[in-house]
PDB file of N, CA and C in Angstrom:
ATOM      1  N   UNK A   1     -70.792  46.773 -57.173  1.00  0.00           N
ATOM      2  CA  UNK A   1     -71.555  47.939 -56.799  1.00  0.00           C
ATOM      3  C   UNK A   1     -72.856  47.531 -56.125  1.00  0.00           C
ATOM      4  N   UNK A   2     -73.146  48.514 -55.719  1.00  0.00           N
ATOM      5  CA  UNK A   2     -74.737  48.310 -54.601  1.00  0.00           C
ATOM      6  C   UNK A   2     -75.690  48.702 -55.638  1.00  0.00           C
ATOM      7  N   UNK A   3     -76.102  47.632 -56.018  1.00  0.00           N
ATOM      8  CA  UNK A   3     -77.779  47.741 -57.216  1.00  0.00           C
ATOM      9  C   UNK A   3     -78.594  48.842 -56.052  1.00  0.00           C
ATOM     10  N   UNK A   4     -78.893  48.562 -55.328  1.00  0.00           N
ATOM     11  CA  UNK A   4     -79.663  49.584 -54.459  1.00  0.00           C
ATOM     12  C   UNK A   4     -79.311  49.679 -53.505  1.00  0.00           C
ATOM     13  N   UNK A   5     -79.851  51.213 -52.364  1.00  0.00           N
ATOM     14  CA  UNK A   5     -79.803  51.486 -50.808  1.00  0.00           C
ATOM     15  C   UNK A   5     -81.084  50.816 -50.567  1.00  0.00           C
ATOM     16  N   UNK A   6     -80.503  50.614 -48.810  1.00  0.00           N
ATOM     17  CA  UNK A   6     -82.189  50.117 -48.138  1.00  0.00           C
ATOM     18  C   UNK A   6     -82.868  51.472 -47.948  1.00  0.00           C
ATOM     19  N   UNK A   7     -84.166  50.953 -47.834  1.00  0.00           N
ATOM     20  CA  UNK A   7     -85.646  52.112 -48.267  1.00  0.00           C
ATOM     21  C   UNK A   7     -85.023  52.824 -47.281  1.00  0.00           C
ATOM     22  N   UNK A   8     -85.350  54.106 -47.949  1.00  0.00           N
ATOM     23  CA  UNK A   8     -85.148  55.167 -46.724  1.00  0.00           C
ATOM     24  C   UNK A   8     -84.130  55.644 -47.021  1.00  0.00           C
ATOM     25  N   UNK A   9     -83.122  55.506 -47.688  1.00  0.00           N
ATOM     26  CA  UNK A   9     -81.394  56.361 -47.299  1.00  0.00           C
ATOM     27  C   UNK A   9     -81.433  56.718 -49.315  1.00  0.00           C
ATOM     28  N   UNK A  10     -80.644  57.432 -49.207  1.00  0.00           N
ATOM     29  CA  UNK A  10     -80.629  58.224 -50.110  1.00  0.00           C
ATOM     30  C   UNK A  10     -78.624  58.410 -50.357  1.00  0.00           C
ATOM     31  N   UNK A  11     -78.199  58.481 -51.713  1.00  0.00           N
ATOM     32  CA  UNK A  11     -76.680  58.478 -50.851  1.00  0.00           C
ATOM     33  C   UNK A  11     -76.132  60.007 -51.715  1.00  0.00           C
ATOM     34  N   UNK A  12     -75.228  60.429 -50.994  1.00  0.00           N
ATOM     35  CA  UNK A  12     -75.003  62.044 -50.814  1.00  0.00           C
ATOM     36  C   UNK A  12     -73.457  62.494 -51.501  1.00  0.00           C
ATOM     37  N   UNK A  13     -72.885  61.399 -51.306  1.00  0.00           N
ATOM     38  CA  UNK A  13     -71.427  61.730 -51.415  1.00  0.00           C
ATOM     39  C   UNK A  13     -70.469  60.123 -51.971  1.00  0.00           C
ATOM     40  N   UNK A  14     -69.779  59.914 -53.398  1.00  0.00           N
ATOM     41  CA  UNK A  14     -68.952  59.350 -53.252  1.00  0.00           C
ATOM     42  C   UNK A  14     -67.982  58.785 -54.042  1.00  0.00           C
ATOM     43  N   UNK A  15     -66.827  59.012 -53.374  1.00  0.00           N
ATOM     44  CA  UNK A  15     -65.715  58.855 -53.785  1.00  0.00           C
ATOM     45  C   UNK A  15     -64.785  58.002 -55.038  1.00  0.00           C
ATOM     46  N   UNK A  16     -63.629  58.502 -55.670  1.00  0.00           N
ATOM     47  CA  UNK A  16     -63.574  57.585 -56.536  1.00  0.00           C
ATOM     48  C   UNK A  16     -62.663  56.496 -55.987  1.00  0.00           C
ATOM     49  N   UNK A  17     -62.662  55.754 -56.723  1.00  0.00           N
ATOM     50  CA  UNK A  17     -62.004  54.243 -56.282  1.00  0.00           C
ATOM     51  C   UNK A  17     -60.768  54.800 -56.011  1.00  0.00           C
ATOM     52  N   UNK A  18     -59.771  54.026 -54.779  1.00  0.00           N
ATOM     53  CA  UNK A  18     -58.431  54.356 -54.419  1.00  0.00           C
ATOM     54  C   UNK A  18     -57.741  53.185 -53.811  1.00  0.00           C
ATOM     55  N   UNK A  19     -56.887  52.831 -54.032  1.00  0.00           N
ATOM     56  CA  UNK A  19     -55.645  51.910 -53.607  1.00  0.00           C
ATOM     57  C   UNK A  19     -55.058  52.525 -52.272  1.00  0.00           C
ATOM     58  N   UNK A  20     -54.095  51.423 -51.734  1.00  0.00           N
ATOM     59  CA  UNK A  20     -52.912  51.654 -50.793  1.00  0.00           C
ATOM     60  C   UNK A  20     -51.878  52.931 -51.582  1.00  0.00           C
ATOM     61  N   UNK A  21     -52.022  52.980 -52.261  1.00  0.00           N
ATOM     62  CA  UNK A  21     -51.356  54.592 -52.679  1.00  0.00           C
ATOM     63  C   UNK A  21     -51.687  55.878 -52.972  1.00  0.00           C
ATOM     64  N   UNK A  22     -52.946  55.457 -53.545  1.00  0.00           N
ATOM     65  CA  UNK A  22     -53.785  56.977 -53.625  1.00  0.00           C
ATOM     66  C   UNK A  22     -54.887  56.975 -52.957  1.00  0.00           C
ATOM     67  N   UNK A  23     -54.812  56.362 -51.346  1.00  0.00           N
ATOM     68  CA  UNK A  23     -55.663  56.133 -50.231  1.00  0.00           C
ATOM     69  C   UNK A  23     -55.923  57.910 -49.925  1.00  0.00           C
ATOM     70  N   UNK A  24     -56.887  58.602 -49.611  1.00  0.00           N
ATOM     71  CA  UNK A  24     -56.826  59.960 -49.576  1.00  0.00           C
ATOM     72  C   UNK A  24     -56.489  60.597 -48.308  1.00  0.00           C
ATOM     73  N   UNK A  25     -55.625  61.229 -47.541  1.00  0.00           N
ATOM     74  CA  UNK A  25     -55.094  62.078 -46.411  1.00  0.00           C
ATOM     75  C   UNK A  25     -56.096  61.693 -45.392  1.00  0.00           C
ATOM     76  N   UNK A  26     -57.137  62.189 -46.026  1.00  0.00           N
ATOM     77  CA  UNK A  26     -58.074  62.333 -45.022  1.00  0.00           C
ATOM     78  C   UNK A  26     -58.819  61.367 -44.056  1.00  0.00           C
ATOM     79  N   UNK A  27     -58.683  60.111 -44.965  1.00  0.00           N
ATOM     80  CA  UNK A  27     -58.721  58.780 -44.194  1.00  0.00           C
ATOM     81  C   UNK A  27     -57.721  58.263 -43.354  1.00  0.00           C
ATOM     82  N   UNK A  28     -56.746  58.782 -43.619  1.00  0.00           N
ATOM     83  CA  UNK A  28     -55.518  58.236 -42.554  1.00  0.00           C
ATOM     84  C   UNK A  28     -55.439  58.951 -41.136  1.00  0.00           C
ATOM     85  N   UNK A  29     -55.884  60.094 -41.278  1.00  0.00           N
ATOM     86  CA  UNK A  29     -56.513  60.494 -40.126  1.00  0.00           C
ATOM     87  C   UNK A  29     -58.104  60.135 -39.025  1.00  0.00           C
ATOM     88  N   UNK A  30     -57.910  60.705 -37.804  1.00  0.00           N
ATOM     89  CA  UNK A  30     -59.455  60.449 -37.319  1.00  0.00           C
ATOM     90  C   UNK A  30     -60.300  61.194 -38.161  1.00  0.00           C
ATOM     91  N   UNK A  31     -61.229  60.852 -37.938  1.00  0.00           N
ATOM     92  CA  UNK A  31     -62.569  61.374 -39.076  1.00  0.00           C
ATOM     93  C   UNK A  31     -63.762  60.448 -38.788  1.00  0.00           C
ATOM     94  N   UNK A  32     -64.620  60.957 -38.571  1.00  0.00           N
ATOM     95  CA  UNK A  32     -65.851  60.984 -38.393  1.00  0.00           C
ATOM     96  C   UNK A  32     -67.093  61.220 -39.097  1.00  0.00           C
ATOM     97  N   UNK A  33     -68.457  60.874 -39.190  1.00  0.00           N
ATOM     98  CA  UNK A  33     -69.194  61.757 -40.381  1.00  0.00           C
ATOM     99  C   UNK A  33     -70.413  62.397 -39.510  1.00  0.00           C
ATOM    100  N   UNK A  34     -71.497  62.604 -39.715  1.00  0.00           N
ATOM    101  CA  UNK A  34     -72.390  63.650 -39.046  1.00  0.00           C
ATOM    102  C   UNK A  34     -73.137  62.876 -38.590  1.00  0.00           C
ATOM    103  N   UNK A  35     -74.201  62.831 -37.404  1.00  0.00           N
ATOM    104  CA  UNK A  35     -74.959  62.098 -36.965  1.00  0.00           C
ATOM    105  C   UNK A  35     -75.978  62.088 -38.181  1.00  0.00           C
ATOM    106  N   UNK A  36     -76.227  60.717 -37.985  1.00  0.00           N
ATOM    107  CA  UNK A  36     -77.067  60.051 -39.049  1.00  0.00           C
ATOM    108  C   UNK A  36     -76.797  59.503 -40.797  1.00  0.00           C
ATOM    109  N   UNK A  37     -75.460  59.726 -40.699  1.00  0.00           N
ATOM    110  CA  UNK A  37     -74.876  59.658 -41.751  1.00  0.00           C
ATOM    111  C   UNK A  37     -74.256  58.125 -41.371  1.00  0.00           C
ATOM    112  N   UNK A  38     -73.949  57.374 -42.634  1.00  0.00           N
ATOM    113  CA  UNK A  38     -73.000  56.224 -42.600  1.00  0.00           C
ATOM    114  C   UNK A  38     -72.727  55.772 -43.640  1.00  0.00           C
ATOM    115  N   UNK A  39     -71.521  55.059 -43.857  1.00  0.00           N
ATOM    116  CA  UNK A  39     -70.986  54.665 -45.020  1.00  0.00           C
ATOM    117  C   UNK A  39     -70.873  53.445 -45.512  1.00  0.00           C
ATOM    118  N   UNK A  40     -70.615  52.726 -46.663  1.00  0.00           N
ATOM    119  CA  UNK A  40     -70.565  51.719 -47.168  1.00  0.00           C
ATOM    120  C   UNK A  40     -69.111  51.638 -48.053  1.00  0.00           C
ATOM    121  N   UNK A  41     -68.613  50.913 -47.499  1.00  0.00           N
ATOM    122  CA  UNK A  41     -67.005  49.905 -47.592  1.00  0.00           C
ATOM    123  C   UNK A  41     -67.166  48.884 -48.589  1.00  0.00           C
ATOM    124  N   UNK A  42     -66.555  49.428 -50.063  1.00  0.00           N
ATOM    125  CA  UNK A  42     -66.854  48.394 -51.071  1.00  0.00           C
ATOM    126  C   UNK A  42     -65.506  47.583 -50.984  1.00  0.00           C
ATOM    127  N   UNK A  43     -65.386  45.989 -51.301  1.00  0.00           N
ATOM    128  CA  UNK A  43     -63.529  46.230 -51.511  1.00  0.00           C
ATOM    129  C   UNK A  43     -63.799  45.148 -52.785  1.00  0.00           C
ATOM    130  N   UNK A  44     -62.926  45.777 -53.942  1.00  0.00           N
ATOM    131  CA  UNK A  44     -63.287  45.240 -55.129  1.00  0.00           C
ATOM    132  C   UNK A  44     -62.325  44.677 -55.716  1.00  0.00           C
ATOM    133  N   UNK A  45     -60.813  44.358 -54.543  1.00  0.00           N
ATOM    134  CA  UNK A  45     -60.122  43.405 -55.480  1.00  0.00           C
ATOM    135  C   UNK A  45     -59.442  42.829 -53.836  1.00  0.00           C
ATOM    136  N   UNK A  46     -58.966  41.744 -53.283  1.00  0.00           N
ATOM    137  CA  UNK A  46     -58.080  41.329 -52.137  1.00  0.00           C
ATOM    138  C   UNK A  46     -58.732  41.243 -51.317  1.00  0.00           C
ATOM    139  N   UNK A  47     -58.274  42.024 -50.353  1.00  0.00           N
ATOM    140  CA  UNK A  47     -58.906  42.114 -49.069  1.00  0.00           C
ATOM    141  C   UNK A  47     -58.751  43.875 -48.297  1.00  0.00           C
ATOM    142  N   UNK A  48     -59.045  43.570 -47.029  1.00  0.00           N
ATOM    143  CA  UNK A  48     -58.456  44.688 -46.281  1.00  0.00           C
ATOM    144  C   UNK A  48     -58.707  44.281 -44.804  1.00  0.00           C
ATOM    145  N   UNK A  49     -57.703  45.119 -44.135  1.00  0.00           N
ATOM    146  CA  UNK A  49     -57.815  45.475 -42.893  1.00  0.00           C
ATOM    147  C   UNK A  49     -57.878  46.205 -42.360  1.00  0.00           C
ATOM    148  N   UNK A  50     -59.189  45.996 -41.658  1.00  0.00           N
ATOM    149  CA  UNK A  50     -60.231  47.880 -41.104  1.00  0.00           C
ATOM    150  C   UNK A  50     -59.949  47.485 -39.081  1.00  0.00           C
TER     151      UNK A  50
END
């Protein structure tokens, strides 16, 4: 886990942990987030390919 954000960001939204099987719909699609928004990609067991 992220002990902290860098100064300034605040975090808004997030998800529970998910595998190659209970990966959620909505990621398998395009998707986008709002200007000024961005996310952080934990991977807590293997690997992945983004």
């Amino acid at each position: 886990m992220i002990a902290c954000l860098p100064e300034g960001l605040t975090p808004c939204k997030r998800t529970p942990v998910f595998d190659q099987d209970s990966l959620p719909s909505a990621l398998l699609r395009d998707h986008r987030t709002k200007p000024g928004d961005w996310g952080v990609i934990q991977i807590l067991d293997r690997s992945s390919r983004f």
